[in-house]
C-alpha atoms as a PDB file:
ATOM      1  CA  UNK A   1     101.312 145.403  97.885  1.00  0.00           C
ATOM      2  CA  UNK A   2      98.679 145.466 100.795  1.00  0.00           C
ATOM      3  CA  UNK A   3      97.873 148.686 102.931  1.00  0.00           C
ATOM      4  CA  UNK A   4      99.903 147.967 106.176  1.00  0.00           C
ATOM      5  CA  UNK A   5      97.459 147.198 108.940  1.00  0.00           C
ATOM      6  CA  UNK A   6      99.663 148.801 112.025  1.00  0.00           C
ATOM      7  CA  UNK A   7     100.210 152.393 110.886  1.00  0.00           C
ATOM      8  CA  UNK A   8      99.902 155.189 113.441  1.00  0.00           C
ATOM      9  CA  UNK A   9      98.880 158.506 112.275  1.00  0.00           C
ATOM     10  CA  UNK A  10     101.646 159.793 113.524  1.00  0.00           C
ATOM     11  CA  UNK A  11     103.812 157.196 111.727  1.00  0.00           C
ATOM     12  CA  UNK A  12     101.843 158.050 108.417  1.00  0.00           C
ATOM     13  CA  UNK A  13     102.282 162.102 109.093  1.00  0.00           C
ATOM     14  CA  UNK A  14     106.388 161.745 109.243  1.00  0.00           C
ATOM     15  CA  UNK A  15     106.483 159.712 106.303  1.00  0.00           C
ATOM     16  CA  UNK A  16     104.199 162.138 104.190  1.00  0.00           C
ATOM     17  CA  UNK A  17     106.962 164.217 104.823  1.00  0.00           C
ATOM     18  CA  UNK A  18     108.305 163.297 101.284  1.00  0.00           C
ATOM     19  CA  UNK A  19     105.648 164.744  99.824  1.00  0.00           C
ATOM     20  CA  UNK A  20     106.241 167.800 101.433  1.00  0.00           C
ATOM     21  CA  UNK A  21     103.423 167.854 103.832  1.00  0.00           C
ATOM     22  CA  UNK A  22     104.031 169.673 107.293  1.00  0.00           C
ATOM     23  CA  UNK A  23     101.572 169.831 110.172  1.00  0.00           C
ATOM     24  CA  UNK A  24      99.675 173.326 110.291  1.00  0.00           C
ATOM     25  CA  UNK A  25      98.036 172.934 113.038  1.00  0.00           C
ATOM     26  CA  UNK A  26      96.596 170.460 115.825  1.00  0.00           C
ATOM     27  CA  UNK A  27      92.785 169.905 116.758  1.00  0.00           C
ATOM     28  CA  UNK A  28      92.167 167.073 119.802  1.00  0.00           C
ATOM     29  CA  UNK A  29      93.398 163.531 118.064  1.00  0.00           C
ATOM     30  CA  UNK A  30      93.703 165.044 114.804  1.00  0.00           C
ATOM     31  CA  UNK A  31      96.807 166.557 113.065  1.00  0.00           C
ATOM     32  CA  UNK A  32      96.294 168.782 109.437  1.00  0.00           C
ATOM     33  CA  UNK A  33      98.831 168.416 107.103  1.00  0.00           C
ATOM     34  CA  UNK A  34      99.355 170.956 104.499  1.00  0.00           C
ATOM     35  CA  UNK A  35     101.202 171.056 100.923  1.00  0.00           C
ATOM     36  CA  UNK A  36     102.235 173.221  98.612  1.00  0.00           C
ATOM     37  CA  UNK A  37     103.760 171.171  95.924  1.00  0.00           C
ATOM     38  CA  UNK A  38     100.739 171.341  93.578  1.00  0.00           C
ATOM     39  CA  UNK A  39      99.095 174.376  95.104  1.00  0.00           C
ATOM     40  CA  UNK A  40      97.716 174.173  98.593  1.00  0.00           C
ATOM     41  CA  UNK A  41      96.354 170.864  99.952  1.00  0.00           C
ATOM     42  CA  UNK A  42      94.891 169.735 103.661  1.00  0.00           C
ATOM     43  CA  UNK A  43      94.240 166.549 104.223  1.00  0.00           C
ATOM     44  CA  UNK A  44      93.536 165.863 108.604  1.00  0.00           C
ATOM     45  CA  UNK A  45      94.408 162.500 109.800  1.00  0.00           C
ATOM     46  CA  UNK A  46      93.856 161.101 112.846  1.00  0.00           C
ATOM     47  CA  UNK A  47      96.290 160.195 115.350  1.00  0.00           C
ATOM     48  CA  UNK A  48      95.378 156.950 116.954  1.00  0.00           C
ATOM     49  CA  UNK A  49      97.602 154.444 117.524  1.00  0.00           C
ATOM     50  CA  UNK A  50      96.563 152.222 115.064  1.00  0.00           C
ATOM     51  CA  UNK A  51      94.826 153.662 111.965  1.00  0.00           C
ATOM     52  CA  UNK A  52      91.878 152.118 110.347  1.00  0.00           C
ATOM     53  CA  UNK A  53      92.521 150.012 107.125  1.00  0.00           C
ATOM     54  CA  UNK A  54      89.231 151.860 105.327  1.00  0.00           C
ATOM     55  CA  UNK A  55      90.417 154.819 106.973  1.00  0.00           C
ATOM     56  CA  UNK A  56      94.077 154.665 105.849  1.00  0.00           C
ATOM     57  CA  UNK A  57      92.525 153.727 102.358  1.00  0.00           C
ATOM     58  CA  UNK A  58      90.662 156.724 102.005  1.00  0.00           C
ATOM     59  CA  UNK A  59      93.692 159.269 103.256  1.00  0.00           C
ATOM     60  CA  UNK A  60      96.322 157.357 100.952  1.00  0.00           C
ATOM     61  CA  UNK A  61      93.430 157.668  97.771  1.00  0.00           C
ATOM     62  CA  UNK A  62      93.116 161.306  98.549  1.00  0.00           C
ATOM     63  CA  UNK A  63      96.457 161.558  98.347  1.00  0.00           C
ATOM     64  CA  UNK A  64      97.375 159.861  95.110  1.00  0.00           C
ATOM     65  CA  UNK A  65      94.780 161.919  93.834  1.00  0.00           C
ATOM     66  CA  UNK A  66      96.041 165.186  94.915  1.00  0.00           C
ATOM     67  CA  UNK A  67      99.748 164.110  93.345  1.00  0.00           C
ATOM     68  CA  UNK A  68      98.547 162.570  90.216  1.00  0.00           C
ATOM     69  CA  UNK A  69      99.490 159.181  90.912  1.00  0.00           C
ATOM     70  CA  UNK A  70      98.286 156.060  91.306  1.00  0.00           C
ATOM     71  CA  UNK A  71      97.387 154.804  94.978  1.00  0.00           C
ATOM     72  CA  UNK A  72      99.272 151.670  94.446  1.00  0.00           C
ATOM     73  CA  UNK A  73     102.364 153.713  93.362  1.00  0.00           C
ATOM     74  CA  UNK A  74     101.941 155.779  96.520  1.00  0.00           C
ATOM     75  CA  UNK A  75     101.598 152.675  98.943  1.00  0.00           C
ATOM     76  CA  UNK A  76     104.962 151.182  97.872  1.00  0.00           C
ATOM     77  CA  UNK A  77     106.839 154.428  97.917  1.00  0.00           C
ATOM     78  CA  UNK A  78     105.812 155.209 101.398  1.00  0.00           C
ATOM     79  CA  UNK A  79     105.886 151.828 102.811  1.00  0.00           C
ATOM     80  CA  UNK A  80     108.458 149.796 100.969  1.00  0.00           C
ATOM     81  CA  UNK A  81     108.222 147.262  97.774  1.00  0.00           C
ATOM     82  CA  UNK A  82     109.229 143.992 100.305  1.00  0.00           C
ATOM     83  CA  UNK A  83     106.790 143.834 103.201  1.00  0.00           C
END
């Protein structure tokens, strides 16, 4: 499956939410999420409308990373297996 190309930050902030990440704080456009699932982890996104694909790319990798998973794996569990 293909990284979505119209994904807000906000959008991708609510559905991190399954993973446990919450927003600790608020700095201009950007939002820090923090989890404790597999000791503490930040990752800051921004929140534009639309999110850049490389952009996106490099938040989702970080990700998969931090939950031992693959990014591919993480891309269809937070944006569906059909679209």
């Amino acid at each position: 499956m293909k990284i979505p190309r119209d994904v807000s930050g906000e959008k991708l902030a609510k559905l991190l939410k399954k993973y446990g990440c919450q927003i600790s704080r608020q700095t201009g456009s950007h939002v820090r999420l923090t989890t404790n699932i597999k000791g503490e982890y930040h990752i800051t996104i921004p929140r534009h409308k639309s999110l850049k694909v490389g952009t996106l790319n490099s938040i989702l990798k970080d990700i998969a990373n931090y939950l031992e998973m693959d990014k591919q794996s993480l891309v269809e569990d937070l944006f569906g297996k059909g679209e």
